[in-house]
Protein backbone atom coordinates (compact mmCIF):
# COMPACT_ATOMS: atom_id res chain seq x y z
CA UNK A 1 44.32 50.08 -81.86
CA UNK A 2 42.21 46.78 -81.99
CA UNK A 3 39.32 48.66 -80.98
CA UNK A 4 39.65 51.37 -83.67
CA UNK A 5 39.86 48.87 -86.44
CA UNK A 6 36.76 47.32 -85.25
CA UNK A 7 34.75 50.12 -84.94
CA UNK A 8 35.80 51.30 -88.45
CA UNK A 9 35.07 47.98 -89.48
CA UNK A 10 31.59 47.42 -88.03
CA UNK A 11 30.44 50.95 -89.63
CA UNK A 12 31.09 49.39 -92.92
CA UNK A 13 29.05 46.24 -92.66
CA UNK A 14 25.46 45.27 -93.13
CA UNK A 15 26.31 42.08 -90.71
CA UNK A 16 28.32 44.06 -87.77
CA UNK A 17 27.82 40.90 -85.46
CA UNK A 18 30.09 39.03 -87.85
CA UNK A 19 33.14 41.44 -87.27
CA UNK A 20 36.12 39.80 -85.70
CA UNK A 21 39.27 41.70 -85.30
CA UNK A 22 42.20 40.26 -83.98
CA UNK A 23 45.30 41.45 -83.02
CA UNK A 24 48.50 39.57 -82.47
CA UNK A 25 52.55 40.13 -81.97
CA UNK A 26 54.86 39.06 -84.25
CA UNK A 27 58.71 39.82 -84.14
CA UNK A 28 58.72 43.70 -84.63
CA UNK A 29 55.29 44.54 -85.17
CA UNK A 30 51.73 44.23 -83.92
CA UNK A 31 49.76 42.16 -86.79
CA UNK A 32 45.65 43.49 -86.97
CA UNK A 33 43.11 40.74 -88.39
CA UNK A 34 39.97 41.78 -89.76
CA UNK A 35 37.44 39.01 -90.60
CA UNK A 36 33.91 39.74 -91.93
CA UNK A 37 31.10 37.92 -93.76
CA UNK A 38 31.69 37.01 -97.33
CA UNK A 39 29.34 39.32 -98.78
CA UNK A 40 30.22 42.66 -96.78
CA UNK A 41 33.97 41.73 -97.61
CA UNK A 42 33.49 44.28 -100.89
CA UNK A 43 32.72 46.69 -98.86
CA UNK A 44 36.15 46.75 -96.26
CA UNK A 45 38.17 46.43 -99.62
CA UNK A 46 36.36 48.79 -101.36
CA UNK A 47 36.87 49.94 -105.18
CA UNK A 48 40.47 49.06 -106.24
CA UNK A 49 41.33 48.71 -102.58
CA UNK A 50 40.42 51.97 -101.67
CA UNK A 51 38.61 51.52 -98.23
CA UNK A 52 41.56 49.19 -97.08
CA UNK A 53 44.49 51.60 -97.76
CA UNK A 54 42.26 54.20 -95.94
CA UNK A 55 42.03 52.14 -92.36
CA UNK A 56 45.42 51.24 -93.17
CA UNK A 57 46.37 54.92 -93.13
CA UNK A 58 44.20 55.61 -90.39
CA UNK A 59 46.01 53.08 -88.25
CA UNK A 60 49.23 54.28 -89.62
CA UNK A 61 48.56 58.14 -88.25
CA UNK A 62 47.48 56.57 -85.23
CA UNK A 63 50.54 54.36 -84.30
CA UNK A 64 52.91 56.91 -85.04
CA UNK A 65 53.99 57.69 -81.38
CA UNK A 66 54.23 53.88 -81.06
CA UNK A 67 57.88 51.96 -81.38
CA UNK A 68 56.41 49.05 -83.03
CA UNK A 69 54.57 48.87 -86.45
CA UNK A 70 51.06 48.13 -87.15
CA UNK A 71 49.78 45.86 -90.31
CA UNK A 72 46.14 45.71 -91.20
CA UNK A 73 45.56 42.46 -92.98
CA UNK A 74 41.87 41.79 -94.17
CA UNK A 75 40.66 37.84 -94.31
């Protein structure tokens, strides 16, 4: 899942070397960190949020065979 995130991530960017996407456990779900430059971070959120909620849903569709959730959170 990490490396779907990323790769949806760096096709966003001007600066794809400055993608960082971490993914960690917490108690009943997998927790996905995006971090990008400051001035490509308008363009992962996206108008009103729009480009978020759409890798969130993308992740969502993809995790659905999975037992334990997946949140996106953008930093």
């Amino acid at each position: 899942m990490r490396e779907l995130v990323e790769f949806m991530a760096k096709s966003l960017v001007d600066q794809p070397e400055a993608v960082k996407v971490v993914e960690r456990e917490e108690d009943n779900a997998f927790v996905i960190e995006i971090t990008v430059s400051p001035d490509d971070m308008g363009k992962v959120i996206g108008k009103q949020g729009r480009i978020a909620k759409a890798i969130r849903t993308v992740v969502k569709a993809a995790s659905v065979k999975s037992p334990k959730k997946y949140i996106v959170e953008i930093v």
